[in-house]
Protein backbone atom coordinates (compact mmCIF):
# COMPACT_ATOMS: atom_id res chain seq x y z
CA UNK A 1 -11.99 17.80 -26.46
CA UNK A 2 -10.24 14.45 -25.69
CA UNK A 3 -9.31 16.06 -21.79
CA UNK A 4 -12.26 17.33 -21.44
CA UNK A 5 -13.88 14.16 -22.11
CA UNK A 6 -11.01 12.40 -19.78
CA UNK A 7 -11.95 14.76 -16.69
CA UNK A 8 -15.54 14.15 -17.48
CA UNK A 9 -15.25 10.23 -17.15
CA UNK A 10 -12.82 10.69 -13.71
CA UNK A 11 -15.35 12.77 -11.94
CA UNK A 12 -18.11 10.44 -12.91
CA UNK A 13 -16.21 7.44 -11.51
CA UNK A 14 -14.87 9.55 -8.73
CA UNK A 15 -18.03 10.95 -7.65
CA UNK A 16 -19.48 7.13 -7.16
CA UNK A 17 -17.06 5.46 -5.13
CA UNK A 18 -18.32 7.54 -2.10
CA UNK A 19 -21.35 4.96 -0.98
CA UNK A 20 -18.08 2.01 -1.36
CA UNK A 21 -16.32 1.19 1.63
CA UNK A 22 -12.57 -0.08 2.04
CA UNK A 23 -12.32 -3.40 3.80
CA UNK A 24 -12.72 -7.82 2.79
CA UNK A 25 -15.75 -9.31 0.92
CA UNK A 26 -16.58 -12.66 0.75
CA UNK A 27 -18.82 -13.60 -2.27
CA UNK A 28 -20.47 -17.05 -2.53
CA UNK A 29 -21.92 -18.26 -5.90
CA UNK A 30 -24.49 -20.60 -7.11
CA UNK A 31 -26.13 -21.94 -10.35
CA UNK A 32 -25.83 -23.87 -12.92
CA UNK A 33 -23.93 -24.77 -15.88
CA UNK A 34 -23.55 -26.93 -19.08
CA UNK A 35 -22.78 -29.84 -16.88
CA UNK A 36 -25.18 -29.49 -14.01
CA UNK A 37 -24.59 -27.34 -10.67
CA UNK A 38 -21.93 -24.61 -10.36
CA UNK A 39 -20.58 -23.60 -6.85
CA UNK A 40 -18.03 -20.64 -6.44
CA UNK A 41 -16.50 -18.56 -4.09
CA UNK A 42 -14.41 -15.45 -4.58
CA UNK A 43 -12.06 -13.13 -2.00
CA UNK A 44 -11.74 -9.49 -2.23
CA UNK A 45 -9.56 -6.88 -0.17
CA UNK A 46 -10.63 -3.22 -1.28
CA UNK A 47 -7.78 -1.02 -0.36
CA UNK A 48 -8.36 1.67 -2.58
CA UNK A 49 -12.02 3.13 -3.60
CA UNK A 50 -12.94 1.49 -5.86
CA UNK A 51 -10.21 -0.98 -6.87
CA UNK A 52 -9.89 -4.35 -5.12
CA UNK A 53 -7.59 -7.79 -5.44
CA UNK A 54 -8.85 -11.08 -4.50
CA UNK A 55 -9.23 -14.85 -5.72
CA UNK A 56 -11.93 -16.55 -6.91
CA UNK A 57 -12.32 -20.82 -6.67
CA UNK A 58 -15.19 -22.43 -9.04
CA UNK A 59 -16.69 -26.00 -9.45
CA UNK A 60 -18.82 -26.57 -12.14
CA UNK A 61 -20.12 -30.97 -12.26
CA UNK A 62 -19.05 -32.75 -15.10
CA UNK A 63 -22.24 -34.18 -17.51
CA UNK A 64 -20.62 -37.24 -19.61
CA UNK A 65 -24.06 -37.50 -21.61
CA UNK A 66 -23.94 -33.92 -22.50
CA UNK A 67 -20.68 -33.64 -23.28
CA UNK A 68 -19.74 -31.49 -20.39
CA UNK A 69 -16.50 -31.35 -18.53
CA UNK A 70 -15.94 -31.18 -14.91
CA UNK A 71 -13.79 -28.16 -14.37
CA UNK A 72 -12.03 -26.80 -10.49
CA UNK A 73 -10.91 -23.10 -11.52
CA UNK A 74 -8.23 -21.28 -8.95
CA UNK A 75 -7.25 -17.86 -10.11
CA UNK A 76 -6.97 -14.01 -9.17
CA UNK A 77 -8.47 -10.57 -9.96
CA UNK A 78 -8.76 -7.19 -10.22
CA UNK A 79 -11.87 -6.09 -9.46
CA UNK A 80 -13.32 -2.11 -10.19
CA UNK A 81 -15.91 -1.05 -8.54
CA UNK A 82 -18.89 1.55 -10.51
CA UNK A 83 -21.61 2.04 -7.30
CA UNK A 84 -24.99 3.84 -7.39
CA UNK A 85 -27.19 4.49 -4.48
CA UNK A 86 -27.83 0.58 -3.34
CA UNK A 87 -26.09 -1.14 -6.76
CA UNK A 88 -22.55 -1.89 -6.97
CA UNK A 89 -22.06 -2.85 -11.06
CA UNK A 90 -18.11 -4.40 -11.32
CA UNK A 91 -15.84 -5.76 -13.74
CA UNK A 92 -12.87 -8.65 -12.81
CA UNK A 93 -10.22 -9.37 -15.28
CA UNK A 94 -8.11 -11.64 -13.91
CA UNK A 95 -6.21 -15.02 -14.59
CA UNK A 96 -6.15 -18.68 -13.16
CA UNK A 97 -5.59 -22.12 -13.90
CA UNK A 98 -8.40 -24.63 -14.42
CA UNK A 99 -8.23 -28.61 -14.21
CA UNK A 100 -10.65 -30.04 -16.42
CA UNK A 101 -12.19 -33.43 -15.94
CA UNK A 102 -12.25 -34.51 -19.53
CA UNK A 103 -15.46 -36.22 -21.17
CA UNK A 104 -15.22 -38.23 -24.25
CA UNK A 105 -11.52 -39.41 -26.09
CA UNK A 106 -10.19 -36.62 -24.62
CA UNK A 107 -7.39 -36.17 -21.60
CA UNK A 108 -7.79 -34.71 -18.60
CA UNK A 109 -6.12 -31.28 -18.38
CA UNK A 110 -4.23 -28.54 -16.53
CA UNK A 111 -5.10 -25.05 -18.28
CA UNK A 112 -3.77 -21.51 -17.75
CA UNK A 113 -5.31 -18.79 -18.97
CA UNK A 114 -7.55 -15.44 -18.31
CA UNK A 115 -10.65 -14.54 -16.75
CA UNK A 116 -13.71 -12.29 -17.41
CA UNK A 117 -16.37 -11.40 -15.60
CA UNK A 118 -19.28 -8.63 -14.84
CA UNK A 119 -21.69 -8.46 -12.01
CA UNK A 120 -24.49 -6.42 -10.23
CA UNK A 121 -24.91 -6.47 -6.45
CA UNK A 122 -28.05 -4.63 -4.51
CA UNK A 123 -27.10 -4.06 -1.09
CA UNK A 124 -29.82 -5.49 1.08
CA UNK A 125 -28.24 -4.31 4.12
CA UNK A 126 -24.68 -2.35 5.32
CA UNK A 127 -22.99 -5.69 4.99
CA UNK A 128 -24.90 -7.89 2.51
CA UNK A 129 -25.33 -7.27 -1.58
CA UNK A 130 -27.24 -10.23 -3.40
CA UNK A 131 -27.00 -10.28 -7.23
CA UNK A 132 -26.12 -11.89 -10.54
CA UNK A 133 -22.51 -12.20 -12.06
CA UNK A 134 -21.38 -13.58 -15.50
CA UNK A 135 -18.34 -15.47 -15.37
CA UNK A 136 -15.81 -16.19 -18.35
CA UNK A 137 -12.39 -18.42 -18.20
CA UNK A 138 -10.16 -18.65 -21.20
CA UNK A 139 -7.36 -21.69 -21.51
CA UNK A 140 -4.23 -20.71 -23.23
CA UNK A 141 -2.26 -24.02 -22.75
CA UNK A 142 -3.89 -27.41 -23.56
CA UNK A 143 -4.01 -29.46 -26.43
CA UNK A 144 -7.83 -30.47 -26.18
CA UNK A 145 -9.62 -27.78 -24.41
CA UNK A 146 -8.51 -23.94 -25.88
CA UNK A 147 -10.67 -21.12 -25.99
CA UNK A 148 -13.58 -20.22 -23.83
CA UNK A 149 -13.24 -23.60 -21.03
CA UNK A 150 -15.62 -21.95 -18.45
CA UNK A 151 -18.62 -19.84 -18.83
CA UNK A 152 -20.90 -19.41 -16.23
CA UNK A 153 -24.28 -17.15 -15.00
CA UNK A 154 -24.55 -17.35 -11.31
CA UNK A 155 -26.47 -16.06 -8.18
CA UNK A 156 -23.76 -14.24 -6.11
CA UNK A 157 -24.30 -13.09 -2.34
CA UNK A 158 -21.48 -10.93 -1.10
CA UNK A 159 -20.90 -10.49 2.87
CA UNK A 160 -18.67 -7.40 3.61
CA UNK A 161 -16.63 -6.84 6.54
């Protein structure tokens, strides 16, 4: 049952990463956060279908009257791929290191930890996908920001080439 089952889910994955090229994307993000506007940018080389490895940068504006820090997130991925006809649906674990802009009695900090996120593209054209992503950072290290430092919803465009 369980290889059955195994073979099942392969083909299924196998059989969508037909419509998903090889080659660079360049994603560009936008929205908002806790704090105000979020910008973000993220790097991908797809070498195998439908695996790729890139790098992702994010800015989210620090808010001192909401009690929001100002965090600059550097990190890298591993993104997979599940296309369908005009939709690419992914998933990026990855990890990074944040500096947070502290608000309040608290210090400003250098974090490391992971990184989460999901995201649906519809390819507008051969090169261009618009879409949505949700965006998660974690923060291992720190003594006053630990846990979830970074969560973000944001419009993503993606250029391929």
């Amino acid at each position: 049952m369980r290889v059955m089952f195994l073979s099942v889910a392969v083909f299924a994955v196998l059989a969508t990463t037909k419509a998903f090229a090889a080659g660079s994307n360049v994603y560009v993000n936008a929205g908002f956060a806790k704090g105000g506007l979020a910008f973000g940018a993220d790097y991908e080389n797809v070498t195998a279908q439908p695996f790729g490895l890139g790098g992702f940068a994010r800015l989210n504006q620090k808010d001192k009257d909401k009690g929001a820090p100002g965090v600059f997130a550097l990190g890298a991925f591993a993104r997979v791929h599940f296309p369908k006809d005009k939709w690419d649906f992914y998933a990026s674990p990855g990890a990074g290191i944040a500096m947070i802009d502290a608000v309040g009695n608290n210090d400003d900090e250098t974090v490391f930890g992971p990184s989460l996120s999901f995201g649906m593209l519809y390819q507008t054209s051969p090169q261009v996908a618009i879409g949505l992503e949700h965006f998660h950072m974690f923060t291992w290290t720190g003594d006053d920001y630990r846990g979830s430092s970074l969560q973000e919803i944001m419009f993503k465009g993606r250029y391929s080439f």
